[in-house]
PDB file of N, CA and C in Angstrom:
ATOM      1  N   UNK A   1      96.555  -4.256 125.237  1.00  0.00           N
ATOM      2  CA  UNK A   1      95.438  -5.132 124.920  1.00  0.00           C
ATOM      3  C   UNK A   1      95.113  -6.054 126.096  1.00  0.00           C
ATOM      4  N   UNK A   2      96.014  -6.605 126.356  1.00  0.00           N
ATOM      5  CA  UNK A   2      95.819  -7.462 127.671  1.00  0.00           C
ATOM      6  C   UNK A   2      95.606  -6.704 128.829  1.00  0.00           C
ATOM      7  N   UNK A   3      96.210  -5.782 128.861  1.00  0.00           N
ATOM      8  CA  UNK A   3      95.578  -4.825 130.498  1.00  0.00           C
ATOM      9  C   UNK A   3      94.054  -4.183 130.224  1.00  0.00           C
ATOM     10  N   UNK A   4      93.564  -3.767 129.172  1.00  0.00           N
ATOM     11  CA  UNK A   4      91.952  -3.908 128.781  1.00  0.00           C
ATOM     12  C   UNK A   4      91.033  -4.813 129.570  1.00  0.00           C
ATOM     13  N   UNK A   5      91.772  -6.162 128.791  1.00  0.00           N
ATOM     14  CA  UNK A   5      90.971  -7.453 129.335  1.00  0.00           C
ATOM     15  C   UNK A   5      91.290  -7.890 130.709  1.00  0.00           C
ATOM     16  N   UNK A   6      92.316  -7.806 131.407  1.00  0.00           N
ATOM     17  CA  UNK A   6      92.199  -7.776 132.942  1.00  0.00           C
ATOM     18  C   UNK A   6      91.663  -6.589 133.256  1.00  0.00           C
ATOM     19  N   UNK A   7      91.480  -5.733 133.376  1.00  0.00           N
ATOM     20  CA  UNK A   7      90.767  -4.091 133.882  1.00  0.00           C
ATOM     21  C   UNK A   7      89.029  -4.678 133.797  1.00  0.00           C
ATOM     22  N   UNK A   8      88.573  -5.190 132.483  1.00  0.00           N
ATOM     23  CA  UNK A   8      87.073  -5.484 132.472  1.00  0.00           C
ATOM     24  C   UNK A   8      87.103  -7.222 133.127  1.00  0.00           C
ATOM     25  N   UNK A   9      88.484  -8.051 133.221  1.00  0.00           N
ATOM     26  CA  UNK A   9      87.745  -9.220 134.090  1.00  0.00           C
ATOM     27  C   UNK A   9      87.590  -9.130 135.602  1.00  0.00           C
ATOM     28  N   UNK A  10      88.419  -8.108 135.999  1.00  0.00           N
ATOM     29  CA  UNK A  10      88.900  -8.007 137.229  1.00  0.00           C
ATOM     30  C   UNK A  10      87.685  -7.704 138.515  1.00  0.00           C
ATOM     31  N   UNK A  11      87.015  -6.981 138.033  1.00  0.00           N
ATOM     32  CA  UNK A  11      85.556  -7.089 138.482  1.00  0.00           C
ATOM     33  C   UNK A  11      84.809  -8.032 138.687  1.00  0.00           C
ATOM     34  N   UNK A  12      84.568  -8.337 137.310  1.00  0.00           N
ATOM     35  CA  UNK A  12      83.823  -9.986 137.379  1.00  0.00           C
ATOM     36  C   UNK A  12      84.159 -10.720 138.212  1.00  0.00           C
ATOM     37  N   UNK A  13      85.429 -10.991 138.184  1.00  0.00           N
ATOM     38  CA  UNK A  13      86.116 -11.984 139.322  1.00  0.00           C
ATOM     39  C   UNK A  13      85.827 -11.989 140.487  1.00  0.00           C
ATOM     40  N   UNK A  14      85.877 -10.844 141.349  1.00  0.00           N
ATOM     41  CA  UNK A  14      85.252 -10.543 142.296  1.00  0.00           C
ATOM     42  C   UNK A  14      84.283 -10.220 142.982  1.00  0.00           C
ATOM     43  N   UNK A  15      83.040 -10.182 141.901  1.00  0.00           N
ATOM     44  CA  UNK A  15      81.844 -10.208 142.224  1.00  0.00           C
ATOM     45  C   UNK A  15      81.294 -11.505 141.573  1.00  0.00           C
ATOM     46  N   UNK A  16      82.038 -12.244 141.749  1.00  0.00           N
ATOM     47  CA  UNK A  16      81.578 -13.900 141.508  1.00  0.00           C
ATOM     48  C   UNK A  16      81.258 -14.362 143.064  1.00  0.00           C
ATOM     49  N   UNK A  17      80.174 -14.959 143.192  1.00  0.00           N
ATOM     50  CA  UNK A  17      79.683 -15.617 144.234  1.00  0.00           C
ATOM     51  C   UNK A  17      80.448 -16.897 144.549  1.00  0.00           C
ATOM     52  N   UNK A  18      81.163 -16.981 145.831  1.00  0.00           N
ATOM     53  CA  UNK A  18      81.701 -18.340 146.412  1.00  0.00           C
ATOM     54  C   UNK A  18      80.897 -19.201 146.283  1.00  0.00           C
ATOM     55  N   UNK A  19      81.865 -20.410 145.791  1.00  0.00           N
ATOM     56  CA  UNK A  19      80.849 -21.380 145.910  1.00  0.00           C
ATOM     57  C   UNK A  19      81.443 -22.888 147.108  1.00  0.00           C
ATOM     58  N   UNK A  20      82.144 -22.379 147.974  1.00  0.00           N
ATOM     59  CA  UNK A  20      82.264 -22.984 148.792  1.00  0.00           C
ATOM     60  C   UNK A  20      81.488 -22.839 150.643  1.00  0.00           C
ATOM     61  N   UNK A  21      80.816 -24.174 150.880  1.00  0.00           N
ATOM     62  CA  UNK A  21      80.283 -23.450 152.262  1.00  0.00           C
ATOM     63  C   UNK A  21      80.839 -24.302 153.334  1.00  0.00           C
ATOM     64  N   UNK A  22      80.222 -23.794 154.563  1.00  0.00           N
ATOM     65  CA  UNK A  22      81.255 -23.701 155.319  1.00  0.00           C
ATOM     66  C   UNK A  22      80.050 -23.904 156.517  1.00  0.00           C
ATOM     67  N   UNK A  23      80.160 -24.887 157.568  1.00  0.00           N
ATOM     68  CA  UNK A  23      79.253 -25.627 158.674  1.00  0.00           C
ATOM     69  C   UNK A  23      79.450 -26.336 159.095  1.00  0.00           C
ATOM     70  N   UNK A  24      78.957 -26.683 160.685  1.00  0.00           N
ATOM     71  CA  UNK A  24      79.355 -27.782 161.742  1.00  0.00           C
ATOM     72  C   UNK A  24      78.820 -28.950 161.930  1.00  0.00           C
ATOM     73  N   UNK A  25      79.484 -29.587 161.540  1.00  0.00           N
ATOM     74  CA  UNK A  25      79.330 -31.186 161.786  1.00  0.00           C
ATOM     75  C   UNK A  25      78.713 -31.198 163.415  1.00  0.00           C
ATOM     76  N   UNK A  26      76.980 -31.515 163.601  1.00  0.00           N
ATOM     77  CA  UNK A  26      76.818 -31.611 164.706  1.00  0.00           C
ATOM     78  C   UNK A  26      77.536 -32.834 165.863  1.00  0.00           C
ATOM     79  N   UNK A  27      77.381 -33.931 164.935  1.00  0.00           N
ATOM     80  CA  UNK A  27      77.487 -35.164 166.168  1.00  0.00           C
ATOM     81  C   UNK A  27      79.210 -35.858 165.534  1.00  0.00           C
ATOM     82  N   UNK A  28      80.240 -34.628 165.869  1.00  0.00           N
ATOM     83  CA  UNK A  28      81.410 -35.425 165.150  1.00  0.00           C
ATOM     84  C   UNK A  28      82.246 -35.548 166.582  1.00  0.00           C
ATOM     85  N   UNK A  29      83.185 -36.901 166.415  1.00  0.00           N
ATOM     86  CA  UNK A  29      83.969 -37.558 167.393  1.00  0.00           C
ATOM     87  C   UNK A  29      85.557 -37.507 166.398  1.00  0.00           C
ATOM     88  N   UNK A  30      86.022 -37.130 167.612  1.00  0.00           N
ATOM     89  CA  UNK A  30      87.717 -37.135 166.875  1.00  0.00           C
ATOM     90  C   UNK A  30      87.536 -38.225 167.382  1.00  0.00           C
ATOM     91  N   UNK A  31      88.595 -38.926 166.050  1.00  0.00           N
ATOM     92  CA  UNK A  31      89.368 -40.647 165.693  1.00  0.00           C
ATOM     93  C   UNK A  31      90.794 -40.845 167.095  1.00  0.00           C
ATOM     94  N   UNK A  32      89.965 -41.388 167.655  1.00  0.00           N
ATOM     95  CA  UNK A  32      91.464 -42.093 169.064  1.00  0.00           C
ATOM     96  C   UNK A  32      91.987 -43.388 168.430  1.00  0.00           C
ATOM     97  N   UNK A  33      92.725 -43.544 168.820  1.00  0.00           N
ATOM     98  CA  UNK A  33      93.342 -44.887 169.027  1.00  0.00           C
ATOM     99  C   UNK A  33      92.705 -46.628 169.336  1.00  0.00           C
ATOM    100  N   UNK A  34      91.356 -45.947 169.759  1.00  0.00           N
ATOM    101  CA  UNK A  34      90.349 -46.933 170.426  1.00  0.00           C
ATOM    102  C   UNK A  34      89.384 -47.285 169.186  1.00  0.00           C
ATOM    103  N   UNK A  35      89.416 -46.224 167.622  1.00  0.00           N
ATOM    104  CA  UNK A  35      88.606 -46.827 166.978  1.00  0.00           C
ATOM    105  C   UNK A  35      89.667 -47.858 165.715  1.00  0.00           C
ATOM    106  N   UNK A  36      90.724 -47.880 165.997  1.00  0.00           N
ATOM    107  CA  UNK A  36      91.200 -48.693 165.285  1.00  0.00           C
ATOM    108  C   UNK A  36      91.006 -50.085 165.157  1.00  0.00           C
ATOM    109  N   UNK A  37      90.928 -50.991 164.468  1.00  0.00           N
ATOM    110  CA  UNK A  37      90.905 -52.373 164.538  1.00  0.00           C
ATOM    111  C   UNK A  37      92.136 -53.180 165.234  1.00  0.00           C
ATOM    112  N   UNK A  38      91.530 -53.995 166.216  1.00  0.00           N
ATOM    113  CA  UNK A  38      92.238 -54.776 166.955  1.00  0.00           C
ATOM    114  C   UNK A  38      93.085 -55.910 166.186  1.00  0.00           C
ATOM    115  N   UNK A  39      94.564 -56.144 166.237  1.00  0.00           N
ATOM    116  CA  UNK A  39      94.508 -57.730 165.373  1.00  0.00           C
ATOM    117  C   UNK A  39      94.459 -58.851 166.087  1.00  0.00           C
ATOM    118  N   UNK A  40      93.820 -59.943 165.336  1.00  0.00           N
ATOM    119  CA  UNK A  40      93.485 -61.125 165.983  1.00  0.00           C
ATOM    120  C   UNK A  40      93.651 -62.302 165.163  1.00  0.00           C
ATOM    121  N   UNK A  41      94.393 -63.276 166.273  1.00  0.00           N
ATOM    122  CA  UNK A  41      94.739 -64.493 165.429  1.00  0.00           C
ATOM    123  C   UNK A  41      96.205 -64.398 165.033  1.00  0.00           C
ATOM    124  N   UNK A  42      97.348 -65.589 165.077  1.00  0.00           N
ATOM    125  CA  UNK A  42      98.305 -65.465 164.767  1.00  0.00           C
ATOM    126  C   UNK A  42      98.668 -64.829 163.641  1.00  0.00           C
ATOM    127  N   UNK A  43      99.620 -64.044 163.744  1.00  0.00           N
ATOM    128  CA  UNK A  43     100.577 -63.147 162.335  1.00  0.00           C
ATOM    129  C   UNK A  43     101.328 -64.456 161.630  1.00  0.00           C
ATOM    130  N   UNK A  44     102.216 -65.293 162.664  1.00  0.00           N
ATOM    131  CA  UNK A  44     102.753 -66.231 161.742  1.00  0.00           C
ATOM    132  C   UNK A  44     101.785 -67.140 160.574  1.00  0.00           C
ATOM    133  N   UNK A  45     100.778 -67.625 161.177  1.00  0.00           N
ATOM    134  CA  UNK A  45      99.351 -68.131 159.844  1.00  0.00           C
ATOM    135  C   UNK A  45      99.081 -67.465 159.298  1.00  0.00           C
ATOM    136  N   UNK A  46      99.243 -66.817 158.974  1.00  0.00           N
ATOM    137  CA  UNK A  46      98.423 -65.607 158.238  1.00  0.00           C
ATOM    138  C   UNK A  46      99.650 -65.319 157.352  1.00  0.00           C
ATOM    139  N   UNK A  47     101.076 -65.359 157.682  1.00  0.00           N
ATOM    140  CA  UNK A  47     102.285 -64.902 157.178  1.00  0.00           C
ATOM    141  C   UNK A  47     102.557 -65.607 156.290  1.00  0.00           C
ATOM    142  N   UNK A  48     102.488 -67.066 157.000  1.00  0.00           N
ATOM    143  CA  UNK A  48     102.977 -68.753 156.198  1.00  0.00           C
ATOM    144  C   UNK A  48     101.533 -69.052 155.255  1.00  0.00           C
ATOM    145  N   UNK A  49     100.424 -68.423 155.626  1.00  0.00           N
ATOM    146  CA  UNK A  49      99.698 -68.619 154.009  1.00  0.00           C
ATOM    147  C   UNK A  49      99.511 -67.948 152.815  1.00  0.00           C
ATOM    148  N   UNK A  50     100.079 -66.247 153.537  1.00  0.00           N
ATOM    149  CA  UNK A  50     100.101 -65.846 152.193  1.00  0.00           C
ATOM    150  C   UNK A  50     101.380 -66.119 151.429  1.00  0.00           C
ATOM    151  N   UNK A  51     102.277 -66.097 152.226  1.00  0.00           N
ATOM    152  CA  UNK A  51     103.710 -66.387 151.393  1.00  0.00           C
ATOM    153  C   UNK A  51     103.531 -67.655 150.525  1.00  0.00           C
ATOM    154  N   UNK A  52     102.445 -68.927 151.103  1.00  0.00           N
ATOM    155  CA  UNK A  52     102.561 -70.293 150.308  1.00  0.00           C
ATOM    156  C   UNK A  52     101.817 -69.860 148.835  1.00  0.00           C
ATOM    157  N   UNK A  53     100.730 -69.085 149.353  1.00  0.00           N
ATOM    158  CA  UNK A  53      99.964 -68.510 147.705  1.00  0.00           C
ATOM    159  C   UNK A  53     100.809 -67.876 146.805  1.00  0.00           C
ATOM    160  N   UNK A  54     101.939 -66.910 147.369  1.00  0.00           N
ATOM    161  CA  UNK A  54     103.372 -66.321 146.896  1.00  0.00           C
ATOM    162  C   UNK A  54     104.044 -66.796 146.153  1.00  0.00           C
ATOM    163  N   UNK A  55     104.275 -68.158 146.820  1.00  0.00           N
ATOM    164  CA  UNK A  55     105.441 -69.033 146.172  1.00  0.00           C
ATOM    165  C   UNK A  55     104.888 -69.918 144.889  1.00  0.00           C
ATOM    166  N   UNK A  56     103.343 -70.111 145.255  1.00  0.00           N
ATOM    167  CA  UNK A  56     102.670 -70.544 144.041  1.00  0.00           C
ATOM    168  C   UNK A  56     102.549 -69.874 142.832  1.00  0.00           C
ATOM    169  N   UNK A  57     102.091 -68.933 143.283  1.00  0.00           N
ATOM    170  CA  UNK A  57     102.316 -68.195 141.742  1.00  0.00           C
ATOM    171  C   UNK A  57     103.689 -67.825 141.499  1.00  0.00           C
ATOM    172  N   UNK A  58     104.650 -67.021 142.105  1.00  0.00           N
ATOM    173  CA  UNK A  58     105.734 -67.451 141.465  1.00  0.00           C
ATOM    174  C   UNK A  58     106.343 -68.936 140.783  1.00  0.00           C
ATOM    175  N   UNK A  59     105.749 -69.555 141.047  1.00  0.00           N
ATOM    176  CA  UNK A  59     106.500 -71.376 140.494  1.00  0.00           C
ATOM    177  C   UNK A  59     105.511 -71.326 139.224  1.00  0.00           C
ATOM    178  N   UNK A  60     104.196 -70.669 139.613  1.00  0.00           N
ATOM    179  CA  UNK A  60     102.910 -71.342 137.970  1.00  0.00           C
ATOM    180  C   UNK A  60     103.927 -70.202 136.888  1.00  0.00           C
ATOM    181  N   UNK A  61     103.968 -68.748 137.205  1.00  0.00           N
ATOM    182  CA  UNK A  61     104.735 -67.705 136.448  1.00  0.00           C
ATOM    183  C   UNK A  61     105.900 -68.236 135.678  1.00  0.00           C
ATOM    184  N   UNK A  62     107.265 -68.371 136.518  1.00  0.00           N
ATOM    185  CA  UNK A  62     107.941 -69.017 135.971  1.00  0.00           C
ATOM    186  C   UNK A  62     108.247 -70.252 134.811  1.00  0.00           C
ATOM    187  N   UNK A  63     107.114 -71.135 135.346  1.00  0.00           N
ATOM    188  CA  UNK A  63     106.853 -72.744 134.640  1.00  0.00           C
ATOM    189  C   UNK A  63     106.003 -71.608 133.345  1.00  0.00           C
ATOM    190  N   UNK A  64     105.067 -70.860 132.941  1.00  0.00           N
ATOM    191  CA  UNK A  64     104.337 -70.520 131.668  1.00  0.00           C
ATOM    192  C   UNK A  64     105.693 -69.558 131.231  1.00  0.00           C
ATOM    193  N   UNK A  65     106.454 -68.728 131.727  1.00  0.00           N
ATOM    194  CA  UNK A  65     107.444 -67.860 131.522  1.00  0.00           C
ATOM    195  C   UNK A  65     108.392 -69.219 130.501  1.00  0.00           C
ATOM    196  N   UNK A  66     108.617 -69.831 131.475  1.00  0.00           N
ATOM    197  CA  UNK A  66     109.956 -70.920 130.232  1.00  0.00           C
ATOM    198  C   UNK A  66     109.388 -71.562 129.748  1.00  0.00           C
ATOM    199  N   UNK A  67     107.975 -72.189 129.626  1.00  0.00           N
ATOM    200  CA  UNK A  67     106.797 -72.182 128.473  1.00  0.00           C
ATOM    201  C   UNK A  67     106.958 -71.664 127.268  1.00  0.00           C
ATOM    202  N   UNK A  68     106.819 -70.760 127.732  1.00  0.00           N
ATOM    203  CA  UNK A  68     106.786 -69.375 126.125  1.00  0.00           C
ATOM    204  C   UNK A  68     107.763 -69.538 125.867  1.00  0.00           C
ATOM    205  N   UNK A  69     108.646 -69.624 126.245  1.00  0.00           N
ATOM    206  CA  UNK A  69     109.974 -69.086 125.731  1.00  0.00           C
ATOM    207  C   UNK A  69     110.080 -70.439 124.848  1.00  0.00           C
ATOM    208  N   UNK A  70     110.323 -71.398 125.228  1.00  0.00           N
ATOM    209  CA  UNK A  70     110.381 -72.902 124.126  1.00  0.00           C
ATOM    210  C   UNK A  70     109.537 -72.823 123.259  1.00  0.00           C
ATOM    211  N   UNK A  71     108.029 -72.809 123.562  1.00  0.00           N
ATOM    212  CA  UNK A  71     107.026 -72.391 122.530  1.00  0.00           C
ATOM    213  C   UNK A  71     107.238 -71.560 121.478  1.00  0.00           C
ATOM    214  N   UNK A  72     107.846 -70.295 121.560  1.00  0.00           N
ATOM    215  CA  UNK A  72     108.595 -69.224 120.882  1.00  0.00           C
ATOM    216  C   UNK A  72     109.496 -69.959 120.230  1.00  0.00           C
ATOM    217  N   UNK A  73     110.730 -70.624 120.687  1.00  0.00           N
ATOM    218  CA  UNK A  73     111.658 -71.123 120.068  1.00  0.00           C
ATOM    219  C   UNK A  73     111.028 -71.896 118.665  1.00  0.00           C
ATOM    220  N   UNK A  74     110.674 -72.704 119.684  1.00  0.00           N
ATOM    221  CA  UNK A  74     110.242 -74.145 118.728  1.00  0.00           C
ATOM    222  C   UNK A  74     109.469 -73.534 117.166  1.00  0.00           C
ATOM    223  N   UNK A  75     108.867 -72.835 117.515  1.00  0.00           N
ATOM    224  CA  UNK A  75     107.443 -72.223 116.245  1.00  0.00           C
ATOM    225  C   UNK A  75     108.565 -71.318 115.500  1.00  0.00           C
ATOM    226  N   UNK A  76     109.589 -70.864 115.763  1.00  0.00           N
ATOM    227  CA  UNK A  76     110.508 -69.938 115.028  1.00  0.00           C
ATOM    228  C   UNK A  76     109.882 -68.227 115.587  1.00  0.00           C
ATOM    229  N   UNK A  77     109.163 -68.051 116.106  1.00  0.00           N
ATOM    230  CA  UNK A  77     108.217 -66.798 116.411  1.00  0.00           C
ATOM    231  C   UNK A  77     109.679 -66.132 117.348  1.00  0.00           C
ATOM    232  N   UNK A  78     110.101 -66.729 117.954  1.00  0.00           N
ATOM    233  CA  UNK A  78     111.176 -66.039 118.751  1.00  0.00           C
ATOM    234  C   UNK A  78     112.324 -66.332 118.044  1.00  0.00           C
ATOM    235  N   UNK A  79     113.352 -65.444 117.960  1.00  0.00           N
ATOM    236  CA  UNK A  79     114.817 -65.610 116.816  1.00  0.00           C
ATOM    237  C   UNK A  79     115.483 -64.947 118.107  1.00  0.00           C
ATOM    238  N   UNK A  80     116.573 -65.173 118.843  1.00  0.00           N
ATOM    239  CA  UNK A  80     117.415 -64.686 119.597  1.00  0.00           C
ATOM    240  C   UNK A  80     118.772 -64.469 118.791  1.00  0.00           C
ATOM    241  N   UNK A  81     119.197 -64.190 117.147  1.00  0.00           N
ATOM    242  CA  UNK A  81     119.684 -63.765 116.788  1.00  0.00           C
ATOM    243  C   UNK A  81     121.004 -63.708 117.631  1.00  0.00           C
ATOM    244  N   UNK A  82     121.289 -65.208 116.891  1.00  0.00           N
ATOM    245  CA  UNK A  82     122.501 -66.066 117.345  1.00  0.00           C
ATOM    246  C   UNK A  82     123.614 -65.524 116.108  1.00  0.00           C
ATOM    247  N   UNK A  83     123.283 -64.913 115.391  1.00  0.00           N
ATOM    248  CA  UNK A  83     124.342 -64.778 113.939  1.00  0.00           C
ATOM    249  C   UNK A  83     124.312 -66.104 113.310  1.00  0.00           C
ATOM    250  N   UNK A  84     125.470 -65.830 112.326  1.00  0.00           N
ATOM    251  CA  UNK A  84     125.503 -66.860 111.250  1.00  0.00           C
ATOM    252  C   UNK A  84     126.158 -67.941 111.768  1.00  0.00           C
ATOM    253  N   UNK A  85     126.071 -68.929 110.999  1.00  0.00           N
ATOM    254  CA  UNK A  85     126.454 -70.381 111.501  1.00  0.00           C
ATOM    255  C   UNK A  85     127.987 -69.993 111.501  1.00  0.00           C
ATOM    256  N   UNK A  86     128.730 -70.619 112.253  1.00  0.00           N
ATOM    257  CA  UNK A  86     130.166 -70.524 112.124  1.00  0.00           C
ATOM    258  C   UNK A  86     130.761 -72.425 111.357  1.00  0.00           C
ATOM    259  N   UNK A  87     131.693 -71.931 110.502  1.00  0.00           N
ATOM    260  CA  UNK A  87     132.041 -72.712 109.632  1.00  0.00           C
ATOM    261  C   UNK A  87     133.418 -73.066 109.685  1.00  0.00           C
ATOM    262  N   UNK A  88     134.170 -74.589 110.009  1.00  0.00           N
ATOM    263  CA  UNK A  88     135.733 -74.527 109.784  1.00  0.00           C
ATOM    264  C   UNK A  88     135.843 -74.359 108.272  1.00  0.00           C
ATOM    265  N   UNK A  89     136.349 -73.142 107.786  1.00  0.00           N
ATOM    266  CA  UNK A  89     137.193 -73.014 106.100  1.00  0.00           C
ATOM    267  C   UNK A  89     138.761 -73.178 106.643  1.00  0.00           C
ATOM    268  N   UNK A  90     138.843 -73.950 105.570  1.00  0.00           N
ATOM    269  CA  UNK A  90     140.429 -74.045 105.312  1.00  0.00           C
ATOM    270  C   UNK A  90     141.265 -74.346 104.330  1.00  0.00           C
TER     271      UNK A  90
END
């Protein structure tokens, strides 16, 4: 049954028209070294301001991070399932 249906696709297949084409880029320049962007302006400024934006949001993250977490506490919404109270019996 299946060698039927490859025997009648097998044709088709190959008398399917490509549809890929194929032509020369008239006015093309290979990429040197010369079209790269130059850097300019100190690396250290540029280093020491993004790291200060860095450190900011890590400090705002943290400060809403132990936020929640008290917020959670406080409202009962968070249970860290401490177990049962422990009791002296005697």
């Amino acid at each position: 049954m299946q060698t039927r249906i490859l025997q009648r696709a097998l044709p088709l297949i190959r008398r399917a028209p490509s549809r890929s084409t194929s032509y020369e880029v008239k006015d093309y320049k290979p990429t040197t070294m010369d079209d790269l962007p130059i850097p300019s302006g100190s690396w250290e400024k540029a280093n020491n301001a993004k790291q200060m934006y860095n450190n900011i949001l890590l400090g705002v993250a943290t400060v809403f991070f132990a936020g929640s977490i008290v917020v959670g506490r406080q409202t009962g919404v968070l249970n860290f399932q401490t177990g049962p109270a422990w009791k002296n019996e005697k």
